[in-house]
Structures are given as C-alpha cells and as structure tokens.
Protein backbone atom coordinates (compact mmCIF):
# COMPACT_ATOMS: atom_id res chain seq x y z
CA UNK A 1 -11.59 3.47 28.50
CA UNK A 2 -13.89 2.37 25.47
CA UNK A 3 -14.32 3.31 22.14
CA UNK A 4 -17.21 5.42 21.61
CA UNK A 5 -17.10 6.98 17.84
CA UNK A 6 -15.91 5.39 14.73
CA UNK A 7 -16.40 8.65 11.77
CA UNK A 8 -15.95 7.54 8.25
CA UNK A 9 -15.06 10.06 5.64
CA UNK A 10 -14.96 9.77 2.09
CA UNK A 11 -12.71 11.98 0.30
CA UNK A 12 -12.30 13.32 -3.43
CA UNK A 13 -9.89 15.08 -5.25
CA UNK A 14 -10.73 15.65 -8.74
CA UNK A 15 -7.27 15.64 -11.05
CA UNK A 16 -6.18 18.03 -13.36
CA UNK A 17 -5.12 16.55 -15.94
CA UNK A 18 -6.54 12.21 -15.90
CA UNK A 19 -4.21 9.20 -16.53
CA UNK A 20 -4.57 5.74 -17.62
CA UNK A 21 -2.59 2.18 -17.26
CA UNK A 22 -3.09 -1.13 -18.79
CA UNK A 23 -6.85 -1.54 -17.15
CA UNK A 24 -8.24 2.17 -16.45
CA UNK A 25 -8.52 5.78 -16.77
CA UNK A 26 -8.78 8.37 -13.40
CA UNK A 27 -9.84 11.53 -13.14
CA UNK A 28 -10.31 11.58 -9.68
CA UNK A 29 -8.94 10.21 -6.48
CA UNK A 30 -11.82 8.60 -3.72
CA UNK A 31 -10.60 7.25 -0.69
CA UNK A 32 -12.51 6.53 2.32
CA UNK A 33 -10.73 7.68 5.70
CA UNK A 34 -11.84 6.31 9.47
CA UNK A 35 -11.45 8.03 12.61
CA UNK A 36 -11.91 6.22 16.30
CA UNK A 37 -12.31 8.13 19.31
CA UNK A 38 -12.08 7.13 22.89
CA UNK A 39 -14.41 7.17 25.79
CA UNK A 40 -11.43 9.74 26.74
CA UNK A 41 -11.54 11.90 23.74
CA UNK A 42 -8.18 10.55 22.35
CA UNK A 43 -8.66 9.50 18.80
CA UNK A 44 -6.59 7.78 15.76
CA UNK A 45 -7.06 7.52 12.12
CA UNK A 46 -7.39 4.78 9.41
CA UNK A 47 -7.78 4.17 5.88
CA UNK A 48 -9.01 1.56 3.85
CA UNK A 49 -7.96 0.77 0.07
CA UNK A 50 -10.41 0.20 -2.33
CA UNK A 51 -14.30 1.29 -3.28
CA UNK A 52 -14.33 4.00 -0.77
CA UNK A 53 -18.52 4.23 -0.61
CA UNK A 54 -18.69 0.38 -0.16
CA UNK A 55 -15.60 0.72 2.52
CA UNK A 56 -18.19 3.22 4.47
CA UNK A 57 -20.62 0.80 4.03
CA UNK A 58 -18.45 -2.01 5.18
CA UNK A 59 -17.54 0.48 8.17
CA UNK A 60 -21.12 1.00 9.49
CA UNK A 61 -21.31 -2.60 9.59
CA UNK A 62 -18.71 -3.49 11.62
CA UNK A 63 -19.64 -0.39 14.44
CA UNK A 64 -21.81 -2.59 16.47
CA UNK A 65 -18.49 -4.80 17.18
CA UNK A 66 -16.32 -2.44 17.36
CA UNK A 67 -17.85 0.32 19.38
CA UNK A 68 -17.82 -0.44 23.46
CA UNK A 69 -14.44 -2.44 23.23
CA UNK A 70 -11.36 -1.74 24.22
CA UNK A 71 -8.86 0.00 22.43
CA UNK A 72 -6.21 -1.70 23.85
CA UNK A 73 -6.85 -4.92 22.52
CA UNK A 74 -6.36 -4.65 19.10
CA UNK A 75 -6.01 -8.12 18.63
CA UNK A 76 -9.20 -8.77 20.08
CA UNK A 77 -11.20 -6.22 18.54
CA UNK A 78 -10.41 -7.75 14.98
CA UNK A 79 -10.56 -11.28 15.96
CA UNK A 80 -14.47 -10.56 16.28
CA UNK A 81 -14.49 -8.29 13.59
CA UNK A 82 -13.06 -11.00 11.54
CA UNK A 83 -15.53 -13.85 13.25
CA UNK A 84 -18.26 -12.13 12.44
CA UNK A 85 -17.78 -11.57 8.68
CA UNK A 86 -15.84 -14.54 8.06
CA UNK A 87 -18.86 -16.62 5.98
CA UNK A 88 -18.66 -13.52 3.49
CA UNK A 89 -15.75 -11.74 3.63
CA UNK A 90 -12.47 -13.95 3.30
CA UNK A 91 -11.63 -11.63 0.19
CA UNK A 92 -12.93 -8.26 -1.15
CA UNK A 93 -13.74 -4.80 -0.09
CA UNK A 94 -15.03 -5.90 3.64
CA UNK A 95 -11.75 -6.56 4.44
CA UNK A 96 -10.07 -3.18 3.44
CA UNK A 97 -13.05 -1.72 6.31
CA UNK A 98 -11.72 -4.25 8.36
CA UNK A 99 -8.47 -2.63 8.14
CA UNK A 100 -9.18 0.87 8.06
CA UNK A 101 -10.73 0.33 11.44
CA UNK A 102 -7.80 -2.15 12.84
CA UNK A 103 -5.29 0.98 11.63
CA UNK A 104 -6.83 3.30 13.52
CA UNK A 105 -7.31 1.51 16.76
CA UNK A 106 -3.27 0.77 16.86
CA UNK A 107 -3.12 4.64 15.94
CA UNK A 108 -5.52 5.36 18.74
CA UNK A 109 -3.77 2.77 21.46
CA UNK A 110 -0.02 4.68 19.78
CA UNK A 111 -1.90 7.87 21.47
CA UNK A 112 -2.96 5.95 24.57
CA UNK A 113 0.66 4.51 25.82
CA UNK A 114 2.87 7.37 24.35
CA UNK A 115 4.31 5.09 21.52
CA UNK A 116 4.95 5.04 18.07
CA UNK A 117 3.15 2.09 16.12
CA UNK A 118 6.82 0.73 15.20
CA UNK A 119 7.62 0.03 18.94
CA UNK A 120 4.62 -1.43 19.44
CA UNK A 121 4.80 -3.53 16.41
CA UNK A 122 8.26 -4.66 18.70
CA UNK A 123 10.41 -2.41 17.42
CA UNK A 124 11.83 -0.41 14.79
CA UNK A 125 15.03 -2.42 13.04
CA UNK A 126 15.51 0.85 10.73
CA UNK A 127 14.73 4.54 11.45
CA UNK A 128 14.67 5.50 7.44
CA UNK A 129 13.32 3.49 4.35
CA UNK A 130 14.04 4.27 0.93
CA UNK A 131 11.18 4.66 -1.83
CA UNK A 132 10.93 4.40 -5.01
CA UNK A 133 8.65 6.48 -7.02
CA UNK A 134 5.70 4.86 -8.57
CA UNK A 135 5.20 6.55 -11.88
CA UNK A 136 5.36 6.86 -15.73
CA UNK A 137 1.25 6.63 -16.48
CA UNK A 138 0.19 7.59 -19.35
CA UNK A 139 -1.45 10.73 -19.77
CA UNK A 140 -1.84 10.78 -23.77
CA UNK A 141 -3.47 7.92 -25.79
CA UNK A 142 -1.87 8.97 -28.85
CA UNK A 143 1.72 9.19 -27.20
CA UNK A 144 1.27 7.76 -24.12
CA UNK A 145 5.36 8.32 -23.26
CA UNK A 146 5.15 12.30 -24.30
CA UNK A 147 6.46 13.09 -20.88
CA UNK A 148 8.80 10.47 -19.69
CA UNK A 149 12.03 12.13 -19.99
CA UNK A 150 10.74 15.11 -17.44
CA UNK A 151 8.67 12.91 -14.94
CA UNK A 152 12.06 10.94 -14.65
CA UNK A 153 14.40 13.48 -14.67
CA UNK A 154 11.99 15.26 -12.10
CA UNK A 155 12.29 11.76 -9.78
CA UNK A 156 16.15 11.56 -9.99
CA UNK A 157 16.80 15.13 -9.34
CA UNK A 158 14.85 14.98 -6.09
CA UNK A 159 16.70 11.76 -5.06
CA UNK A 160 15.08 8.37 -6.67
CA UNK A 161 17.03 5.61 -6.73
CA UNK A 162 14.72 3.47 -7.89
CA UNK A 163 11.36 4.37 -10.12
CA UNK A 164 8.55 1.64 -11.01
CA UNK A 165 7.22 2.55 -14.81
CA UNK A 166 4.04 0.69 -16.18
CA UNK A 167 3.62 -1.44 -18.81
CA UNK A 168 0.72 -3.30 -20.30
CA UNK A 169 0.15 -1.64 -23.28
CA UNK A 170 1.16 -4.56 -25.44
CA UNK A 171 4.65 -6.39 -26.07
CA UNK A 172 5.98 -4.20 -28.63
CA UNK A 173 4.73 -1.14 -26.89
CA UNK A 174 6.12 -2.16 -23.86
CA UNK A 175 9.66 -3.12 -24.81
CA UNK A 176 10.30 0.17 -26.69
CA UNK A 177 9.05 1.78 -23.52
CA UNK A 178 11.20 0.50 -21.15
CA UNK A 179 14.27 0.72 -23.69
CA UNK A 180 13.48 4.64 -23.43
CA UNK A 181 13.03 5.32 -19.79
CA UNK A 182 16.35 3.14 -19.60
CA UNK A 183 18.21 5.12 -21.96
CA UNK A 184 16.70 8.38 -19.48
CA UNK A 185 17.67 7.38 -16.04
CA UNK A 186 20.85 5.23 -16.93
CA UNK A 187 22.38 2.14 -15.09
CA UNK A 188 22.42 3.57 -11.74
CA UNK A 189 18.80 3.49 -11.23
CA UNK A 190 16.98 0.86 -10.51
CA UNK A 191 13.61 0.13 -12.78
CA UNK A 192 10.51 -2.08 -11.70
CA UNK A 193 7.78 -2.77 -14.32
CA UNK A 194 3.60 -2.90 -13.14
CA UNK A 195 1.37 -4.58 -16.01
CA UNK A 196 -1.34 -4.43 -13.74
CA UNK A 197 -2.17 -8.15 -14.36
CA UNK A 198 -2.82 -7.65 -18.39
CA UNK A 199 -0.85 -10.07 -19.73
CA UNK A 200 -1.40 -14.41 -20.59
CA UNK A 201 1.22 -16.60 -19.38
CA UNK A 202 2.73 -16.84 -23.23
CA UNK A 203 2.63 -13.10 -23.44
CA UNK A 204 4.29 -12.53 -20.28
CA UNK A 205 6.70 -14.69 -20.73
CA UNK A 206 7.49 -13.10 -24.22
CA UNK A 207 7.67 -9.80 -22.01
CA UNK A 208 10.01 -10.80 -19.52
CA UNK A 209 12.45 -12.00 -21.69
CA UNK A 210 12.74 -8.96 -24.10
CA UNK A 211 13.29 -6.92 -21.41
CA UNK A 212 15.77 -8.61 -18.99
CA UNK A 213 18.50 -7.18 -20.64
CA UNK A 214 17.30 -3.70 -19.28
CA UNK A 215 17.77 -4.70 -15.66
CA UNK A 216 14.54 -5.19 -13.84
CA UNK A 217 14.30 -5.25 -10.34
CA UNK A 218 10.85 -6.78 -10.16
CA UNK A 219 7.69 -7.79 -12.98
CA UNK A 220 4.80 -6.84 -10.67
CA UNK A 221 1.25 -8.32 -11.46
CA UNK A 222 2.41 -9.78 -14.89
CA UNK A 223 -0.87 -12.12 -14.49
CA UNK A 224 -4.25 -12.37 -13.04
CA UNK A 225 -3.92 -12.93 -9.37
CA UNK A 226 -6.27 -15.80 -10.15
CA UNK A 227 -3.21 -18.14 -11.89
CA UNK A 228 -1.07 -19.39 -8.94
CA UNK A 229 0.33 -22.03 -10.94
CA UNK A 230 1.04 -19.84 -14.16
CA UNK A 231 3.32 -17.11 -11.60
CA UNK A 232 5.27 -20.33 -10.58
CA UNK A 233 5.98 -20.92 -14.32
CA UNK A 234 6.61 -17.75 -15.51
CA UNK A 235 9.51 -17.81 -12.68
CA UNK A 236 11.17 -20.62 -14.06
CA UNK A 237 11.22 -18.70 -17.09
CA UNK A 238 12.79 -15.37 -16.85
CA UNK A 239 15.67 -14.09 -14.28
CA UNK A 240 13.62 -11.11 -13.70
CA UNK A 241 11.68 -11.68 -9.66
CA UNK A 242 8.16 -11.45 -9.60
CA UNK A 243 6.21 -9.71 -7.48
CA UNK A 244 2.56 -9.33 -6.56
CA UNK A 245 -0.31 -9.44 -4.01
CA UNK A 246 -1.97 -6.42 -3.80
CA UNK A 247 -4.95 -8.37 -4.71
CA UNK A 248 -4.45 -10.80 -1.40
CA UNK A 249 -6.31 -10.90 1.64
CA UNK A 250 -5.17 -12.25 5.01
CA UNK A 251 -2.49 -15.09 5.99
CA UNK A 252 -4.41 -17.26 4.01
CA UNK A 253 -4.59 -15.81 0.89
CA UNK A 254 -0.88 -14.94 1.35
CA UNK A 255 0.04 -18.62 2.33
CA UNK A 256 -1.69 -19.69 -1.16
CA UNK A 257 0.44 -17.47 -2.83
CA UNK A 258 3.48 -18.64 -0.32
CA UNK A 259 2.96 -22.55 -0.96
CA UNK A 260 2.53 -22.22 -4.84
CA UNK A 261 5.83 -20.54 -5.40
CA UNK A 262 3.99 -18.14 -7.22
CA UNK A 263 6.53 -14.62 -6.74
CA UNK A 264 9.50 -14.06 -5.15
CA UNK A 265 8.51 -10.43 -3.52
CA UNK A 266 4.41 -10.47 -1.81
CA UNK A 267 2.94 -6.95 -1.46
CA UNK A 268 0.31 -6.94 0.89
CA UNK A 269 -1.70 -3.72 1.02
CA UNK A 270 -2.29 -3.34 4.54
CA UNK A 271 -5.12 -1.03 3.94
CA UNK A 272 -6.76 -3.38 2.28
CA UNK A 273 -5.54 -7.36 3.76
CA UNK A 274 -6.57 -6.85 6.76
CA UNK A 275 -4.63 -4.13 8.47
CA UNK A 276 -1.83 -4.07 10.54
CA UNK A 277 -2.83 -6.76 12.94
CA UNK A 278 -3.26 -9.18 10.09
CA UNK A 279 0.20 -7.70 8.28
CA UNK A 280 2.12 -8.46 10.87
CA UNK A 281 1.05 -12.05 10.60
CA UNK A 282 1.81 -12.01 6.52
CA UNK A 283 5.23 -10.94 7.71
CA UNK A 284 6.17 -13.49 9.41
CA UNK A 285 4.95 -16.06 7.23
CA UNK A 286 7.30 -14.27 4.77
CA UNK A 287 10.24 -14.36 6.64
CA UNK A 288 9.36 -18.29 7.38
CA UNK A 289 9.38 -19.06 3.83
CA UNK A 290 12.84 -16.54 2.78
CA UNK A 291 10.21 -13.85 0.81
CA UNK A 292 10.81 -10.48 0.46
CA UNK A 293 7.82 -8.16 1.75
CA UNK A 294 7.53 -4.70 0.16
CA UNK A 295 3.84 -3.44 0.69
CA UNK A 296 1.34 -1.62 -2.10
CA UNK A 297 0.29 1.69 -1.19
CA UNK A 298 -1.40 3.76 -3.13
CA UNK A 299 -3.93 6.04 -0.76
CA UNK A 300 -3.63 9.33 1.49
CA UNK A 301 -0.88 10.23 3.83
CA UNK A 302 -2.21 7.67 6.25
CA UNK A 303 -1.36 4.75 4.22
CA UNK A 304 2.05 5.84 3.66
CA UNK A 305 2.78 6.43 7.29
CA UNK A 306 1.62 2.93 8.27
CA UNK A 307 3.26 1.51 5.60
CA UNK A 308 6.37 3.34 7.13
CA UNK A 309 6.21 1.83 10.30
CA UNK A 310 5.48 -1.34 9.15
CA UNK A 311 8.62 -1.63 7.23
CA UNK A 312 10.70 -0.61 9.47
CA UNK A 313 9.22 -3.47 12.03
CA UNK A 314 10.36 -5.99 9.12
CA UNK A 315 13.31 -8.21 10.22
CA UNK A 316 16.08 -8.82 7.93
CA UNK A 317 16.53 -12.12 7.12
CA UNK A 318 19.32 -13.13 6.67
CA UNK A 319 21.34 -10.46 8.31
CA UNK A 320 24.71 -8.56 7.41
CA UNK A 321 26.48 -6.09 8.82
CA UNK A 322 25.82 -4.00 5.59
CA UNK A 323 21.82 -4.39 5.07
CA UNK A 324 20.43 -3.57 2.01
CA UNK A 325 17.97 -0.74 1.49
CA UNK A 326 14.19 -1.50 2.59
CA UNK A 327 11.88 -0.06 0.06
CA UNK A 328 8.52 1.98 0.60
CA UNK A 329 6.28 2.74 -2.80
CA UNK A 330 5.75 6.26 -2.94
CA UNK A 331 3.05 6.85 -5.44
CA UNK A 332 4.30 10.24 -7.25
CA UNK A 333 1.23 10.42 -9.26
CA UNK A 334 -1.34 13.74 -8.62
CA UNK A 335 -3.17 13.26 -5.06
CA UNK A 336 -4.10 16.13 -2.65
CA UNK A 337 -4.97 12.97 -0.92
CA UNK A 338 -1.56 12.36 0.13
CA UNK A 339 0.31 15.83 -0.04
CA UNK A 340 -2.07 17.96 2.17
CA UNK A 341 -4.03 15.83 4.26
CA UNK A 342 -1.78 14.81 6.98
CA UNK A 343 0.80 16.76 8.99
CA UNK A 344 3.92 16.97 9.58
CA UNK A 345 4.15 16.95 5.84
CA UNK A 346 6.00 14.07 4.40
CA UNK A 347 9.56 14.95 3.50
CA UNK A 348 12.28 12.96 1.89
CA UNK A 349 15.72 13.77 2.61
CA UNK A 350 18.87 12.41 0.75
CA UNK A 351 17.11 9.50 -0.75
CA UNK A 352 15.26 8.62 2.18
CA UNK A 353 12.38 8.91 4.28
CA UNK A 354 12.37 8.87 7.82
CA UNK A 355 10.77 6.88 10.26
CA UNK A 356 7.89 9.04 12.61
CA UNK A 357 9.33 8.57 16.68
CA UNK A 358 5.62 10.46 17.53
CA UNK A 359 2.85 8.40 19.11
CA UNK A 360 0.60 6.21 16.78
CA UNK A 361 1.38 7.13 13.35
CA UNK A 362 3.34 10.31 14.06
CA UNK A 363 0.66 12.24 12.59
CA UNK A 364 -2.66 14.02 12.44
CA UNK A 365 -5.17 15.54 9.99
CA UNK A 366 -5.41 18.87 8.85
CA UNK A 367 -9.79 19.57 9.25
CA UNK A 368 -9.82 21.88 6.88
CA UNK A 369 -8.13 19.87 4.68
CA UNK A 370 -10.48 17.22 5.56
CA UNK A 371 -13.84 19.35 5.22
CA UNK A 372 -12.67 20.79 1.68
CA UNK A 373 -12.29 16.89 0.43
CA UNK A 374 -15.14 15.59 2.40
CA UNK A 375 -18.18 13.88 0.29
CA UNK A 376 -20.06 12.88 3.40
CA UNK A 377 -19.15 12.06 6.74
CA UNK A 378 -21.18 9.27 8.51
CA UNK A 379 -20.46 8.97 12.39
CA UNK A 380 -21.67 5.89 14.52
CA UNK A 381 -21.81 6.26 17.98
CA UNK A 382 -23.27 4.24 20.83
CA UNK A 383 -23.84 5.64 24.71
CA UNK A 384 -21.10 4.12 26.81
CA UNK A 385 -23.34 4.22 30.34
C-alpha cells in the first residue's frame, strides 16, 4: 500500500459580525485542509495553521515526496519532507504544509491498523482534557469590553473553568480590563492573558505587575518571539508564568526557547511546527527540561482533535496520585470551521472533553460541509504502476 492522492482544500467562512486583538482585525476565517488517500482507498485528513493559499502552495510542493511512499512510515515520509526543504524552510509557512501532510498520514496509518492516534503516539495517560475557552476579543473599537459580562457568563454556564481574555490594548486599558472580567467570573475561575506579542520589555513588565494581584495563570506572548533574552527577564520579574511559542518551529526552535529560559509553559502549534511527528519530539524535550506543554490551536475541528490526542499522550512529570487537570485551548470565537466541519460533533461534558477511542483522529468530514466552504480544491496525484 502507497499513497496515491494528497487533495488540498482551502476553506472560508466569512463572520458575522468581525473582531480585533492587539495586532488585527478578521472578518473571515481561511484555513487550508489536506486529505491523503491510499493506494487502498483509505484516506486521513490534515490541517495546516497559517496563510492557507501559501500552505496549498507549500502542499503541491512537497507531493512529489510524499506521493508513492508508504503510509506507514510516518517518520520516514517527513524525514525527506524535512531534507528536502531544510535550506529554506527551518521556520515559516512551509513548515505548517509540512504538518498538515504529517497529520494526515498518522490519521491515514490510525485508519490502516485500527488505532486511535493516542495509542499510537504510545498511549493515552488521560481519556478527558479540560479546556479553557479562548475568548474576550474585541468586537467594538469604541468599547471594545461592551460584551464581556455575557461572553463570560455564557463560558461559565456551559462549564469553563478556566477562560484566556486578551490584552494588548495598552497598560491602562489592559489593567481595567482584566479588573472587570475578574470582578465577572470571580475567584474560582482561572484567567490567562494573550497580548499577542505587543508589548516592550519595560511595558510588559509594567503589565505583569499591575495585574498579579488578579491571579493569572499564564502572560502568553507578552513579547516578540524574536527577544529570547528579554522573556528570561521579564520572568525574574513578575510571579505570573509565561508562556509562548506559537511562533516556534521544530525541536530546534523549541530548544532555543528551552536553553534561554525564556517561558515557563511552550505552546507548540502542531499544525504549524511541524506536525505530530515533530511534536512528539518538542514533548519530550519539555519533559527533559521540567516545562509544561499546552499546545495553540486555533483552526477547524481537525486541529482540535489532534491537539486532543496529543495531550493526552503527554506524560506527567512529576507524578501524583491526584494529577492536575491537562488543558486543551478551545477557541470559542465564531468559526463554522470548527463547529460543522468534522463529525462526531465536538461535545464537552461536565467541564471536560473527551478523548476519541476511533481510529486516526476519531473523525471524518462532513462533504457538504466541505464543498459549501471550499475556495478551490487542488488534487495531486501520481500513477502507482
């Protein structure tokens, strides 16, 4: 058995109402989406995070590599993928093709041996993660926190225990901000701030400190993901942890961020740093260095699955007989994208979601779903005689 078909989709779904953060404004959601079929007809599905017409791009590319191999071995199919791009692709939106394809083939080889990804990832240490609802944009320039006290109350009374606001507006903005959504959700639940990397060093340590008394669970992105060395300082400087590196690629990039002390959580996106194959990697360099690992994603359905059984691969380190909650980002923001695209349909229930026990990702796509988001499809194919 070979692969014979890698299909790359890009999808749209224009919003209904936009919203901005510290860097942009959307009004629509584009994602590109892969699908790789076997000589035997079996297929699985990918998706890469980023540009999703340069991802395409990236994925026509790679289809003379990819196409003719194995399915089986994953690890060998994005070694040469990997080889092959490696004088111009360390960082950047090749890589998120990379791992839209490398998703897909463990989906695919999930289908093959009966398995869910967990197992073959070696196991799966929890069977339910908890998220934490990625919200509070900003819909209205004027009063950009006009709806906060519904959005949260809408997150709590569907079982949140933990929300992640932004901030990035500026200092003064910011701090009344998350004084508010405090005063909404109360003690009990926790609250992570996202600048989105907007801040200096001076103004993010200014940040931190005002709002430490509010009881943050994380800073994420406080800084560019250029300033190793200003992360590591900021750390010394405020009790709040910081986390960041959605804007990482690969081992390496992660052991950069590793060696220079820069955060105390990483967040690979595996859509994006290189897929599962290279996740797992990131993992255990994590778990070598005492890290915490809770991954970005922000895409379709697809992403959240794999992020699912990702997480629930992760070891605990150290170990109790009581464990702590793992945490999954659940983006709560508008997205067709996520909500109708795969099925089963994603369901949390008391606090949690649970783990998929199906081969590969424990899902599949709905086509007309699919065809009613489709821009373009592009399908590469070679003859396997």
């Amino acid at each position: 058995m070979v692969i014979e078909k890698i299909e790359a989709f890009v999808l749209k779904d224009e919003l209904s109402n936009s919203f901005f953060f510290s860097q942009w404004e959307y009004a629509e959601r584009r994602i590109c989406v892969v699908k790789v079929t076997a000589s035997d007809g079996t297929y699985g599905w990918g998706e890469g995070y980023g540009p999703a017409a340069l991802i395409e791009t990236g994925i026509k590319m790679l289809e003379p590599i990819v196409v003719g191999e194995d399915p089986l071995q994953n690890e060998v199919i994005w070694n040469k993928m990997y080889r092959k791009t490696l004088d111009f692709a360390r960082r950047g939106v090749l890589m998120a093709s990379i791992s839209a394809i490398d998703i897909a083939i463990w989906d695919l080889k999930g289908k093959i041996l009966g398995l869910p990804i967990s197992t073959l990832l070696g196991g799966a240490h929890r069977i339910k993660i908890r998220p934490y609802a990625t919200g509070m944009y900003f819909t209205d320039h004027n009063n950009p926190t006009k709806d906060f006290e519904k959005e949260a109350k809408l997150y709590i009374s569907q079982g949140f225990k933990a929300i992640k606001m932004k901030v990035g507006l500026g200092i003064k903005e910011d701090v009344a901000n998350v004084k508010k959504l405090r005063g909404i959700i109360g003690d009990d639940i926790q609250l992570m701030v996202d600048s989105n990397h907007a801040y200096s060093l001076r103004e993010a340590i200014e940040l931190a400190r005002k709002i430490e008394k509010y009881d943050i669970s994380w800073f994420e992105e406080p800084l560019s993901p250029e300033f190793y060395d200003q992360h590591y300082e900021l750390r010394q400087k405020t009790s709040i942890p910081i986390a960041g590196g959605e804007c990482e690629y690969l081992r390496f990039g992660f052991q950069q961020l590793i060696k220079s002390k820069s955060v105390d959580i990483i967040q690979p996106d595996i859509c994006a740093a290189g897929g599962l194959t290279e996740a797992k990697r990131i993992a255990t360099l994590a778990s070598t260095n005492g890290i915490d690992l809770i991954p970005h994603t922000w895409g379709t359905s697809i992403g959240l699955h794999v992020a699912l059984h990702f997480i629930a691969n992760i070891e605990s380190i150290p170990g109790r007989m009581h464990q702590p909650d793992f945490l999954i980002e659940y983006d709560q923001t508008e997205n067709g994208l996520r909500d109708k695209l795969t099925f089963p349909a994603i369901e949390m229930k008391d606090g949690y979601l649970e783990v998929p026990n199906r081969p590969g990702l424990g899902i599949d796509i709905d086509k007309a779903v699919l065809e009613r988001y489709a821009v373009c499809k592009t399908t590469f194919k070679k003859s396997i005689l």
